[in-house]
N, C-alpha and C. Protein backbone atom coordinates (compact mmCIF):
# COMPACT_ATOMS: atom_id res chain seq x y z
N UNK A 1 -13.57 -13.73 4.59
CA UNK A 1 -12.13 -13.51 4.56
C UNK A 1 -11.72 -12.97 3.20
N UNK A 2 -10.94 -12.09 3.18
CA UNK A 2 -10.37 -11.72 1.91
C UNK A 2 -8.78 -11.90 2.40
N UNK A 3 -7.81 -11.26 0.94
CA UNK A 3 -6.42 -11.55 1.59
C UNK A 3 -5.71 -10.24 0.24
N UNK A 4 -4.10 -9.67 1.34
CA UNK A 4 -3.28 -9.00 0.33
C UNK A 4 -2.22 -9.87 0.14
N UNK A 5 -1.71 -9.83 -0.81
CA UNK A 5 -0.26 -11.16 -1.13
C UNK A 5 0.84 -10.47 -1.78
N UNK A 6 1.69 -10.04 -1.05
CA UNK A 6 3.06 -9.10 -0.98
C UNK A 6 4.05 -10.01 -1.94
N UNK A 7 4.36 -9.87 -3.00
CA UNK A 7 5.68 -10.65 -3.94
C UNK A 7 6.69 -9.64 -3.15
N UNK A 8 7.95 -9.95 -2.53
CA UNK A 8 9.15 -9.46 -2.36
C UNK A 8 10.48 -9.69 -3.28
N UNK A 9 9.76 -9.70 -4.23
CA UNK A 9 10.79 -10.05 -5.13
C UNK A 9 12.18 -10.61 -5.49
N UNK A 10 12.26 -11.20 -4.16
CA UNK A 10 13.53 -11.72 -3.49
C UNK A 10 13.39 -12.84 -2.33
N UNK A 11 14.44 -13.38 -2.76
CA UNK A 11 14.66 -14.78 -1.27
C UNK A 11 15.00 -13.81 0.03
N UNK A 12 14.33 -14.47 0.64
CA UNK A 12 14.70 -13.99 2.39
C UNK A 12 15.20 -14.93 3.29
N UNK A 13 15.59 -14.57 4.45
CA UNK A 13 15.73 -16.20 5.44
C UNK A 13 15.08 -15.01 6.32
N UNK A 14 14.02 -15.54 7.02
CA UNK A 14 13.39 -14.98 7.91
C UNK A 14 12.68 -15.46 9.14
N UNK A 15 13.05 -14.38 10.46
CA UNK A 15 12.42 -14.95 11.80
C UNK A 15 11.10 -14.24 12.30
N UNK A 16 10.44 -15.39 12.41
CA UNK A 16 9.17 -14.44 12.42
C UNK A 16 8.00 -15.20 13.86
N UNK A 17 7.11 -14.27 14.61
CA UNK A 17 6.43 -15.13 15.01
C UNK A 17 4.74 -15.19 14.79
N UNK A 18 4.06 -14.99 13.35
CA UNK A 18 3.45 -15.00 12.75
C UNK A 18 3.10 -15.99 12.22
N UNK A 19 1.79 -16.64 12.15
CA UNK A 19 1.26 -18.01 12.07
C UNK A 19 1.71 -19.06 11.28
N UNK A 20 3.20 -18.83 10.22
CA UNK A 20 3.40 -19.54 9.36
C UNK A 20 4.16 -18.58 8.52
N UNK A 21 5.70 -18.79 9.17
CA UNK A 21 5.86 -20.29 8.58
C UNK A 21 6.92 -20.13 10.84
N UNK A 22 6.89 -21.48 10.93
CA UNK A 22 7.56 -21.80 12.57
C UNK A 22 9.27 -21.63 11.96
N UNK A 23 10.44 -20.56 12.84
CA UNK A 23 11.69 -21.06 12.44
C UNK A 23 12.28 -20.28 11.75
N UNK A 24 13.37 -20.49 11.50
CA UNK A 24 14.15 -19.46 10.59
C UNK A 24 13.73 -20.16 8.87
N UNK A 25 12.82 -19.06 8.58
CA UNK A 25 12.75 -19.93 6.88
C UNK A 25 13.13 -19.11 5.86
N UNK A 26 13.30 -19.45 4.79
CA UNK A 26 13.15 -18.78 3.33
C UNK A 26 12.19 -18.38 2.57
N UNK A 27 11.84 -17.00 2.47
CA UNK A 27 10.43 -16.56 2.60
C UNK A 27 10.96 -15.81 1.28
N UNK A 28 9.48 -15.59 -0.22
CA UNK A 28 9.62 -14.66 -0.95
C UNK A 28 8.17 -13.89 -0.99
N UNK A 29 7.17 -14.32 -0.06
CA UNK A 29 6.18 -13.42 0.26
C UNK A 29 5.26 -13.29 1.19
N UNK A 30 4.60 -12.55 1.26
CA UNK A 30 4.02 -12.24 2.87
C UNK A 30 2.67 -12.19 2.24
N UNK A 31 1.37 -12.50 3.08
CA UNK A 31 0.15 -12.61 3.05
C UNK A 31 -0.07 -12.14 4.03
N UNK A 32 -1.50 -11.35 4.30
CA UNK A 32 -2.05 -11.05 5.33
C UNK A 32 -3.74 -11.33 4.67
N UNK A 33 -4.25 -11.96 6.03
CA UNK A 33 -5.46 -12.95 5.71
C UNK A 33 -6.43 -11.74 6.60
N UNK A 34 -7.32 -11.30 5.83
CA UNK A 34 -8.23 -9.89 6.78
C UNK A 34 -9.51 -11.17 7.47
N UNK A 35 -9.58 -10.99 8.45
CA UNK A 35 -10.79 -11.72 8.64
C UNK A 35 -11.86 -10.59 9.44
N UNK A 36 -13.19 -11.54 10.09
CA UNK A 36 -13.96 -10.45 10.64
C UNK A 36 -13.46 -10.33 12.19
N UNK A 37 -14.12 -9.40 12.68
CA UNK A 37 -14.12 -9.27 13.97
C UNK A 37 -13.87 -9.93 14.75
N UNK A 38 -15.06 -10.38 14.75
CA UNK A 38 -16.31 -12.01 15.11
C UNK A 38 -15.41 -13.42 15.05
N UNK A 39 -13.85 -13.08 14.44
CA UNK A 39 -13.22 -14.50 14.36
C UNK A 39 -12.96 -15.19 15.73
N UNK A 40 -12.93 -16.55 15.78
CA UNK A 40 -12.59 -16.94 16.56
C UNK A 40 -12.56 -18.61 16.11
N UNK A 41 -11.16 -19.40 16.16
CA UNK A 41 -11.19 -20.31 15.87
C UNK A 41 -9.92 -21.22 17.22
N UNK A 42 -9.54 -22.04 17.62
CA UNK A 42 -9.06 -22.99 17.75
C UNK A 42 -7.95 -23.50 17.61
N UNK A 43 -7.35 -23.04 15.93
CA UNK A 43 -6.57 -23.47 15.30
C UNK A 43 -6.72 -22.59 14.40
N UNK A 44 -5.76 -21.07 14.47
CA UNK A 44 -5.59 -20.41 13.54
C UNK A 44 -4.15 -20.87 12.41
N UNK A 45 -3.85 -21.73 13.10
CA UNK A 45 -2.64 -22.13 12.38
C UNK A 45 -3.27 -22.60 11.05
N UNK A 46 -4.09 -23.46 10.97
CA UNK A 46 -4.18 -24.42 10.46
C UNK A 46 -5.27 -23.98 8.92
N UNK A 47 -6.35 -22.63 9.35
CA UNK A 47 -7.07 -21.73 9.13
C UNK A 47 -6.09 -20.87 8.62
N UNK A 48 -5.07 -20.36 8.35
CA UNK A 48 -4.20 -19.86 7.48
C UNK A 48 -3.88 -20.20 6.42
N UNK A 49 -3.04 -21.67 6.90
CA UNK A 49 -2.46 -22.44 5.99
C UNK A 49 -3.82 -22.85 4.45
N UNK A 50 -4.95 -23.46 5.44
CA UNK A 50 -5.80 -23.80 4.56
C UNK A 50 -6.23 -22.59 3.50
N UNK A 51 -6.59 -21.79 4.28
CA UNK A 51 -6.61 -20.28 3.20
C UNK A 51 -5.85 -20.03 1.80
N UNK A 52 -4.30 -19.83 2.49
CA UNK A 52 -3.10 -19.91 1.76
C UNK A 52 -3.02 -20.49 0.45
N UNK A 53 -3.23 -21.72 0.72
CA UNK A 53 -3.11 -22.73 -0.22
C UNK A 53 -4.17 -22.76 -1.55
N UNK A 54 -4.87 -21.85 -1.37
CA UNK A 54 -6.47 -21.77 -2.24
C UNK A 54 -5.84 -20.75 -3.02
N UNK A 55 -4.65 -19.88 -2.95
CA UNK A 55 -4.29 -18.86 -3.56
C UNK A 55 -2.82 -18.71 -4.24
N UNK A 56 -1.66 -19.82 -3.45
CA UNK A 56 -0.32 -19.81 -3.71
C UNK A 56 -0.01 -20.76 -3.02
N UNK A 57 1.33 -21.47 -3.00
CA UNK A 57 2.08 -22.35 -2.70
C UNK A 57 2.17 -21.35 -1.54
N UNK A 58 2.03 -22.25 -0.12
CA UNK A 58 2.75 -21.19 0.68
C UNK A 58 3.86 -22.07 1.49
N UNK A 59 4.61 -22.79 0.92
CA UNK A 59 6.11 -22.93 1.46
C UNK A 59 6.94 -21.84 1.59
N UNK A 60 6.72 -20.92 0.78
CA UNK A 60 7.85 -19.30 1.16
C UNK A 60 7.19 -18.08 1.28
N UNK A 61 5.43 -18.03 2.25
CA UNK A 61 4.93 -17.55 2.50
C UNK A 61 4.81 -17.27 4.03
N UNK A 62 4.84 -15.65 4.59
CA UNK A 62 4.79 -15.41 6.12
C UNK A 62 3.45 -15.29 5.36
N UNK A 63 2.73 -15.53 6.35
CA UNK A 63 1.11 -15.52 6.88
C UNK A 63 1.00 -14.75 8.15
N UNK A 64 0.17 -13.71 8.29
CA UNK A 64 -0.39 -12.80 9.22
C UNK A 64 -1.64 -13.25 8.93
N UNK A 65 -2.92 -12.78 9.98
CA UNK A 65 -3.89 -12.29 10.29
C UNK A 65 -4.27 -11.43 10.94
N UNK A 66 -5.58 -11.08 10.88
CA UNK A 66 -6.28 -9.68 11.41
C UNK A 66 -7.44 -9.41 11.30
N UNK A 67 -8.05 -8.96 12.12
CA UNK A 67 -9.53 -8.29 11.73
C UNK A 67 -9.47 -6.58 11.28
N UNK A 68 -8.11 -6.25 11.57
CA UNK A 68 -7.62 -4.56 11.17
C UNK A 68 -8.00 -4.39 9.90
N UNK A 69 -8.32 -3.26 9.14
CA UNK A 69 -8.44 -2.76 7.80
C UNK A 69 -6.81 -2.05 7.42
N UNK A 70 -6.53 -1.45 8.20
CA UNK A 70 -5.65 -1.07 7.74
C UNK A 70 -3.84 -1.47 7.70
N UNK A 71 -3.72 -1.33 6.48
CA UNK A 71 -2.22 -1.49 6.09
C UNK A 71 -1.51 -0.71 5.39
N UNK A 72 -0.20 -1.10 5.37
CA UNK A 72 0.60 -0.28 4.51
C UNK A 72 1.78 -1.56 4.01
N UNK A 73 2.21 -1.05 2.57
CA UNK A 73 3.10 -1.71 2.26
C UNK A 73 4.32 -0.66 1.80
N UNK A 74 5.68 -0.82 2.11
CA UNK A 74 6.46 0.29 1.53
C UNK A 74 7.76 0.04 1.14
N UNK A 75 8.58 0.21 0.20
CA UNK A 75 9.74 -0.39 -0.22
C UNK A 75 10.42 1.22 0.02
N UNK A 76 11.68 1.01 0.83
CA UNK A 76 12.69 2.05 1.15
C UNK A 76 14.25 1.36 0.59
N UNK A 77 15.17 2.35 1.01
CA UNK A 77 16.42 2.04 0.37
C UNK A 77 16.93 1.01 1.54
N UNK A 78 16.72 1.09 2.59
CA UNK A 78 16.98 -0.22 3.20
C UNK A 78 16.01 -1.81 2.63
N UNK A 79 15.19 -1.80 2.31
CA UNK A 79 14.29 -3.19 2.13
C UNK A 79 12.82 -2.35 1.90
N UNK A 80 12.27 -3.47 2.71
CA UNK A 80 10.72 -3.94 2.77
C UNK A 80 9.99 -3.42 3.35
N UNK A 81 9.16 -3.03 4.35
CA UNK A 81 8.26 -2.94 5.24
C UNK A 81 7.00 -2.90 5.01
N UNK A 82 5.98 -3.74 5.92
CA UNK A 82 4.49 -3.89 5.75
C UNK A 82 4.18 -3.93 6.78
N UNK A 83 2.83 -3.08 7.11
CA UNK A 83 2.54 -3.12 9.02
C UNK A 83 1.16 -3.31 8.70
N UNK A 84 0.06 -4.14 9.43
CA UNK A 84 -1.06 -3.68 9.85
C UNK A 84 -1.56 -3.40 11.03
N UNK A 85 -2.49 -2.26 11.02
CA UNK A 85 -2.77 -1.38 12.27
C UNK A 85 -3.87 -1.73 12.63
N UNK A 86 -4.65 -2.14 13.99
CA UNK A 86 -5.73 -1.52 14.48
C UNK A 86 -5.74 -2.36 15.87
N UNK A 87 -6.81 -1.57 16.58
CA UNK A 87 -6.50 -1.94 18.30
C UNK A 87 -8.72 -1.68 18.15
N UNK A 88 -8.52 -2.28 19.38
CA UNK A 88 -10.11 -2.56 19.71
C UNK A 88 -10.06 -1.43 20.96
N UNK A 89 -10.87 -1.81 22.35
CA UNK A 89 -11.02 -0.58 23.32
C UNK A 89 -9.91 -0.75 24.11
N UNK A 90 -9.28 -1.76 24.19
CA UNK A 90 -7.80 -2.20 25.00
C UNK A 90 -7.18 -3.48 24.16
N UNK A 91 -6.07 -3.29 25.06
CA UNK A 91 -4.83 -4.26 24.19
C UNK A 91 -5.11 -5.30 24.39
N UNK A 92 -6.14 -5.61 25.02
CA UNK A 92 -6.86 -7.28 25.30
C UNK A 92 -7.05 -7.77 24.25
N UNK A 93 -7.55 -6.92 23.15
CA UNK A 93 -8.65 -7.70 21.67
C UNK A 93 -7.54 -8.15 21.07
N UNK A 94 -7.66 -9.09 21.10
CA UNK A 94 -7.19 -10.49 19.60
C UNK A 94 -7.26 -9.81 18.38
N UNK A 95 -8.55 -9.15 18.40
CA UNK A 95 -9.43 -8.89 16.89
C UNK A 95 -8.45 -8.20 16.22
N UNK A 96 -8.06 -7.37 16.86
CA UNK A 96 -7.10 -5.85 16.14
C UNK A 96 -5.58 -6.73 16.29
N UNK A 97 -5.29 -6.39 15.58
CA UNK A 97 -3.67 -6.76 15.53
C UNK A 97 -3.02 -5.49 15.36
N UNK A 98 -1.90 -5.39 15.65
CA UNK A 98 -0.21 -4.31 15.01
C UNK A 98 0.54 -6.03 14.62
N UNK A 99 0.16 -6.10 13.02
CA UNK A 99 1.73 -6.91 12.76
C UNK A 99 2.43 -6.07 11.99
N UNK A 100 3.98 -6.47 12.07
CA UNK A 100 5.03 -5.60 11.30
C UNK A 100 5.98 -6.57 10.73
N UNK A 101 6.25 -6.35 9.38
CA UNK A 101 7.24 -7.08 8.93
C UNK A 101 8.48 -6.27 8.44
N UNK A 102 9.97 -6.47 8.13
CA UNK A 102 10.40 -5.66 7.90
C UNK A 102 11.48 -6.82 7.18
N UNK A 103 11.85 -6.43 5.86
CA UNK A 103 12.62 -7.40 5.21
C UNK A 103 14.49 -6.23 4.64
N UNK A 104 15.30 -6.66 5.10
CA UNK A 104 16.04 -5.73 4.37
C UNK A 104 17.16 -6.34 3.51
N UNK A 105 17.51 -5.61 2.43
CA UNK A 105 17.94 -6.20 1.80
C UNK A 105 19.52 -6.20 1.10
N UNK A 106 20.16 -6.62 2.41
CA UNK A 106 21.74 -6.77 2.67
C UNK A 106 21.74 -7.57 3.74
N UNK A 107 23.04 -8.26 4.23
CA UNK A 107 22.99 -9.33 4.71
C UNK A 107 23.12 -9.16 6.25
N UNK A 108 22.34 -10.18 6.51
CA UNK A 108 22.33 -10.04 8.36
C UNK A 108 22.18 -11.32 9.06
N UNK A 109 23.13 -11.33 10.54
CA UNK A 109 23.07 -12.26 11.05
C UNK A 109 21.60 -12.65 11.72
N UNK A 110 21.93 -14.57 12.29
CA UNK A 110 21.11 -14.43 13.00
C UNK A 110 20.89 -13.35 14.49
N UNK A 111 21.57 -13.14 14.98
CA UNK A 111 21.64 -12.23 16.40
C UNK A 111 20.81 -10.47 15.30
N UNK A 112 21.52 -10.29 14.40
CA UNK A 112 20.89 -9.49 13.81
C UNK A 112 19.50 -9.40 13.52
N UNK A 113 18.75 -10.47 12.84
CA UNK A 113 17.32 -10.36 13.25
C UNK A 113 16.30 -10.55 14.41
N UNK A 114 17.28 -10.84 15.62
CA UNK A 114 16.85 -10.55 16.57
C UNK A 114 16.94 -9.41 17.34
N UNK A 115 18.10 -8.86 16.74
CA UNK A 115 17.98 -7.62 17.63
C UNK A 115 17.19 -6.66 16.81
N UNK A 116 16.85 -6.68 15.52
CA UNK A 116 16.00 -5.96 13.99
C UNK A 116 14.40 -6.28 15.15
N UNK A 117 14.08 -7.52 15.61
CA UNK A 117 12.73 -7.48 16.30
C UNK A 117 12.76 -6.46 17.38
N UNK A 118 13.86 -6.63 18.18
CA UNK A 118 13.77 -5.76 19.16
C UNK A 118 13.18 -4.09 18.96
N UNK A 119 14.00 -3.91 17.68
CA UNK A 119 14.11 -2.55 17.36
C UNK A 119 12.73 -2.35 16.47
N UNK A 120 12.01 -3.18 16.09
CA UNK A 120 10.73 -2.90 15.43
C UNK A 120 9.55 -2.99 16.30
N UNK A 121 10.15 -3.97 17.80
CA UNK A 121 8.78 -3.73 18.54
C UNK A 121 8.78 -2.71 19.81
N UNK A 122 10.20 -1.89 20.08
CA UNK A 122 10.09 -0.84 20.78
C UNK A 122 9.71 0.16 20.05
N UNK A 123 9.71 0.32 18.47
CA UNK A 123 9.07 1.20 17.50
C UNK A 123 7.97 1.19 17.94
N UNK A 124 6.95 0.28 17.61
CA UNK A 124 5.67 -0.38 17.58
C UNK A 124 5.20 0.38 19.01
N UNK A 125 5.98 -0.47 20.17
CA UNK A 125 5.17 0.46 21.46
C UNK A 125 5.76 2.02 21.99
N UNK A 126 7.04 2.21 21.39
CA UNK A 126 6.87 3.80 21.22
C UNK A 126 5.56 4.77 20.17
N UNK A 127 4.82 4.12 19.12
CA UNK A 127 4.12 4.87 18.50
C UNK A 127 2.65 4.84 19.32
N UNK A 128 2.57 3.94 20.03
CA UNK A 128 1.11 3.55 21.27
C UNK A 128 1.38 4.82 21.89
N UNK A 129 2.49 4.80 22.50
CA UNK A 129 2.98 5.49 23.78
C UNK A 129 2.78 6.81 22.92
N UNK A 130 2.75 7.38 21.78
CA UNK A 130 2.70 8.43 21.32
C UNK A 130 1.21 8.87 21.06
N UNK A 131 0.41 7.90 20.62
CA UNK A 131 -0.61 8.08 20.46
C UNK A 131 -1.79 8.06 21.88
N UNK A 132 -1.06 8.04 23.19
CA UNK A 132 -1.02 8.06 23.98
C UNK A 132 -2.20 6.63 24.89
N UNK A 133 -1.90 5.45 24.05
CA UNK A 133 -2.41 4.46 24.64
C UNK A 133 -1.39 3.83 26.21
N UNK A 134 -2.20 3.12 26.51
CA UNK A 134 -1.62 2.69 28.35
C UNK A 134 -1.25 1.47 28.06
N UNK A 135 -0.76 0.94 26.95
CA UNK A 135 -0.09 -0.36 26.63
C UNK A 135 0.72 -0.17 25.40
N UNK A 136 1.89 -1.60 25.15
CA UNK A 136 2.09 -1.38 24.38
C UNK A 136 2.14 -2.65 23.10
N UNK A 137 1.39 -3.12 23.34
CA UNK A 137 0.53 -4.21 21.98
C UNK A 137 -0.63 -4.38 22.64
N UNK A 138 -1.31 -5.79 21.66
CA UNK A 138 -2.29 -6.63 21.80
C UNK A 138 -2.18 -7.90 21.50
N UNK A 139 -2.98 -8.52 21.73
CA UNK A 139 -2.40 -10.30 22.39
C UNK A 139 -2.01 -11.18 21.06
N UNK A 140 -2.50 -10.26 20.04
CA UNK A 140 -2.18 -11.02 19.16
C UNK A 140 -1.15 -10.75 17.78
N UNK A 141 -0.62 -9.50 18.26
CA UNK A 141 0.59 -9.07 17.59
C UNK A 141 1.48 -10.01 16.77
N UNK A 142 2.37 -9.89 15.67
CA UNK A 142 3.42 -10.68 15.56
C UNK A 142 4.39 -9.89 14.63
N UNK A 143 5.26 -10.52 14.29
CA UNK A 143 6.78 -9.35 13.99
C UNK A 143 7.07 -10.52 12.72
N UNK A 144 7.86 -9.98 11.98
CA UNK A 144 8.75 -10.79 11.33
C UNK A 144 9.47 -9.86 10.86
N UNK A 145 10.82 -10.59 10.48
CA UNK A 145 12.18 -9.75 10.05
C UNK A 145 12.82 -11.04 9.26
N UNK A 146 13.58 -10.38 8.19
CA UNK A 146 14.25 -11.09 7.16
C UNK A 146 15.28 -10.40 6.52
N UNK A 147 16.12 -10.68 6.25
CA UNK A 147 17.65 -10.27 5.39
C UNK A 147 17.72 -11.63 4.43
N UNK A 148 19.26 -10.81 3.96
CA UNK A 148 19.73 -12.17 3.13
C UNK A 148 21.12 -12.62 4.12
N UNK A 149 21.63 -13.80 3.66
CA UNK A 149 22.51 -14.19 4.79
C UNK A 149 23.82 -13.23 4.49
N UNK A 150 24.24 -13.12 5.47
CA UNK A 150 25.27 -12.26 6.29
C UNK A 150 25.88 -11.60 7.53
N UNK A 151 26.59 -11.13 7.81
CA UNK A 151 27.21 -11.11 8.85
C UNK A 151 26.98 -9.70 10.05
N UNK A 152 25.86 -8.89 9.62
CA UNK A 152 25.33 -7.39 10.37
C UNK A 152 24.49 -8.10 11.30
N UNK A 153 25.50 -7.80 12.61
CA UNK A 153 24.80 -8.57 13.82
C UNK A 153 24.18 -7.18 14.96
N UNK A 154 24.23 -6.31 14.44
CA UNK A 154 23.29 -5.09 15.56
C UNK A 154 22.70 -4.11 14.72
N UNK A 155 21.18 -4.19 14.72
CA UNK A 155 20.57 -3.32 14.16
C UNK A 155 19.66 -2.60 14.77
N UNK A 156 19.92 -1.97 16.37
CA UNK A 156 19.12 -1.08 17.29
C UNK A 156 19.86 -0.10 16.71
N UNK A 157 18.42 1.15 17.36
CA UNK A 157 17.90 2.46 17.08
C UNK A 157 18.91 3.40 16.98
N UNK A 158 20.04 2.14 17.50
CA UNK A 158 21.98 2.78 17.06
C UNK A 158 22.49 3.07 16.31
N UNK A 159 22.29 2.44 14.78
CA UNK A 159 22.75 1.89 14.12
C UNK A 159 22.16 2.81 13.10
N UNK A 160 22.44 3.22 11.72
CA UNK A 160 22.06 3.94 10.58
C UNK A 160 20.68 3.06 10.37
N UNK A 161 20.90 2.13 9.69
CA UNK A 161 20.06 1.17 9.19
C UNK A 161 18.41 0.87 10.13
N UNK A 162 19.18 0.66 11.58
CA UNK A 162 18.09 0.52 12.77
C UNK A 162 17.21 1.72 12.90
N UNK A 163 17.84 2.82 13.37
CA UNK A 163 17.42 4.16 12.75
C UNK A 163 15.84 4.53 12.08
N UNK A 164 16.62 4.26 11.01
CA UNK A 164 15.71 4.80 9.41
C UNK A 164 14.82 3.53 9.72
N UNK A 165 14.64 2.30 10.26
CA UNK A 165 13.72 1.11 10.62
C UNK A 165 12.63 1.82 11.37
N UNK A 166 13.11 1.85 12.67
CA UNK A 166 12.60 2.15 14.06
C UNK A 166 11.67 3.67 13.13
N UNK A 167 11.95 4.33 12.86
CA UNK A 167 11.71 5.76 12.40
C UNK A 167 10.16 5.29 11.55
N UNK A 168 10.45 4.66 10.58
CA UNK A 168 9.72 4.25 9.82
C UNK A 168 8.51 3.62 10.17
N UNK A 169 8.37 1.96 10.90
CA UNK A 169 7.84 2.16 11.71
C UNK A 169 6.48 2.49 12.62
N UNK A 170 7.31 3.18 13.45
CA UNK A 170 6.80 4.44 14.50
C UNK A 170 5.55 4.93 13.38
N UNK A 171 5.90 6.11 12.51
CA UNK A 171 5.46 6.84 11.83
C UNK A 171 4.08 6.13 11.73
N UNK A 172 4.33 4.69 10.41
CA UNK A 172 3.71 3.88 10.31
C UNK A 172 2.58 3.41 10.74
N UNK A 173 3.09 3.07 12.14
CA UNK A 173 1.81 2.63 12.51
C UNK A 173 0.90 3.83 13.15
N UNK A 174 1.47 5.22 13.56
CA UNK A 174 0.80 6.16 14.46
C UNK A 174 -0.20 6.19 12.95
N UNK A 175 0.23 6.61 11.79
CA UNK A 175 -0.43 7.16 10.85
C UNK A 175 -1.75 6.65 10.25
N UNK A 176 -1.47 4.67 10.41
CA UNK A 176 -2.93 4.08 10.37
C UNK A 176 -3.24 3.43 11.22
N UNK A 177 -3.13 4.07 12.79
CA UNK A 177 -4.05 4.27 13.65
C UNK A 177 -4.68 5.46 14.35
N UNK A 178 -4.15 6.53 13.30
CA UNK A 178 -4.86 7.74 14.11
C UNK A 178 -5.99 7.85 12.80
N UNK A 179 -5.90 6.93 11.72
CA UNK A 179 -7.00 6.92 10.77
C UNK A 179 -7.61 5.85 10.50
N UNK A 180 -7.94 5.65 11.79
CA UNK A 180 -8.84 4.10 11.78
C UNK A 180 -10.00 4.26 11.96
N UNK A 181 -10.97 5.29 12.39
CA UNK A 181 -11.91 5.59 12.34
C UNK A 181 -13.14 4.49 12.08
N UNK A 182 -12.95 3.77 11.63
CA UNK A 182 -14.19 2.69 11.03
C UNK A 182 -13.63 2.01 9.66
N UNK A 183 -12.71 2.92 8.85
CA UNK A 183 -12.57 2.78 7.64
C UNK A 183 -11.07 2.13 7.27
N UNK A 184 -10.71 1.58 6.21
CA UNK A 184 -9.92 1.20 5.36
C UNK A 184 -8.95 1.57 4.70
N UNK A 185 -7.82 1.83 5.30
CA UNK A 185 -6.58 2.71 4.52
C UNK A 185 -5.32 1.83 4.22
N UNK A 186 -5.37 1.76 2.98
CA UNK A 186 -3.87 1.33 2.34
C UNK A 186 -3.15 2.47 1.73
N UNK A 187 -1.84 1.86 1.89
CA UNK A 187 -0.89 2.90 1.47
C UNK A 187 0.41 2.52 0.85
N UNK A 188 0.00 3.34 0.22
CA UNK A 188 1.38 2.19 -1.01
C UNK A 188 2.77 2.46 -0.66
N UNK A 189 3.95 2.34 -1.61
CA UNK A 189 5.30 3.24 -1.05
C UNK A 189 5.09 4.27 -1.52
């Protein structure tokens, strides 16, 4: 196992369904835990957390996993965004994940980061659908979204903000999965 550990340089309240943290929490960084292929445990919950803890306090840590190589991390004028990409021979494999996080940074309701998921995971399976896969995740996907508190309760593909999200994204993930080849691509902002 190795791991990347995202400082967001900022408090979040964030909904996420990614191994940790359960709930609407206050998050100031994101981890993603690379594991092998070959993983398979029982209790990945618990196999996070333990990880976690060998490296940072993770009370205000989202925790992802993956057997994917590839990621991206990117700071835009809306917030945050970090995706990792990769898919096995179908959307069955566990192994490969698409997680996406997307943190922005002005204030949003709760209904707002739910509808911010909506709009990051019809991104997500519009860029499949582009890359012309017959699904649109894998079983082990997860999302998270975070603002600071406030009152922006619609952020679909309507919306300026949703937009430039959804857009982003898309791009995102087509870009490190049409270069997944075997190999390892990070990408900074």
């Amino acid at each position: 196992m190795f791991h990347v550990l995202f400082d967001l340089g900022d408090e979040y309240y964030a909904l996420t369904s990614a191994l940790h943290p359960f709930g609407i929490q206050k998050v100031r960084k994101v981890m993603v835990i690379f594991v092998d292929h070959g993983y398979d445990s029982k209790d990945p919950w618990r196999d996070a957390l333990d990880y976690c803890s060998k490296f940072t306090d993770c009370g205000e840590v989202i925790i992802f996993m993956t057997a994917a190589r590839n990621y991206a991390y990117k700071i835009r004028d809306w917030g945050k965004l970090m995706v990792t990409a990769g898919i096995g021979e179908s959307g069955e494999n566990a192994g490969r994940t698409i997680n996406v996080a997307v943190f922005l940074d002005f204030g949003v309701s709760v209904n707002g980061l739910v509808d911010l998921i909506r709009t990051v995971t019809e991104a997500k399976s519009g860029a499949l659908r582009d890359l012309s896969y017959e699904f649109t995740g894998t079983v082990s996907d997860a999302v998270a979204v975070g603002g600071k508190p406030g009152e922006v309760s619609f952020l679909g593909p309507g919306t300026e903000v949703g937009r430039k999200v959804a857009k982003e994204v898309r791009q995102t993930i087509r870009f490190l999965l049409e270069g997944e080849k075997g190999k390892s691509n990070a990408v900074g902002s």
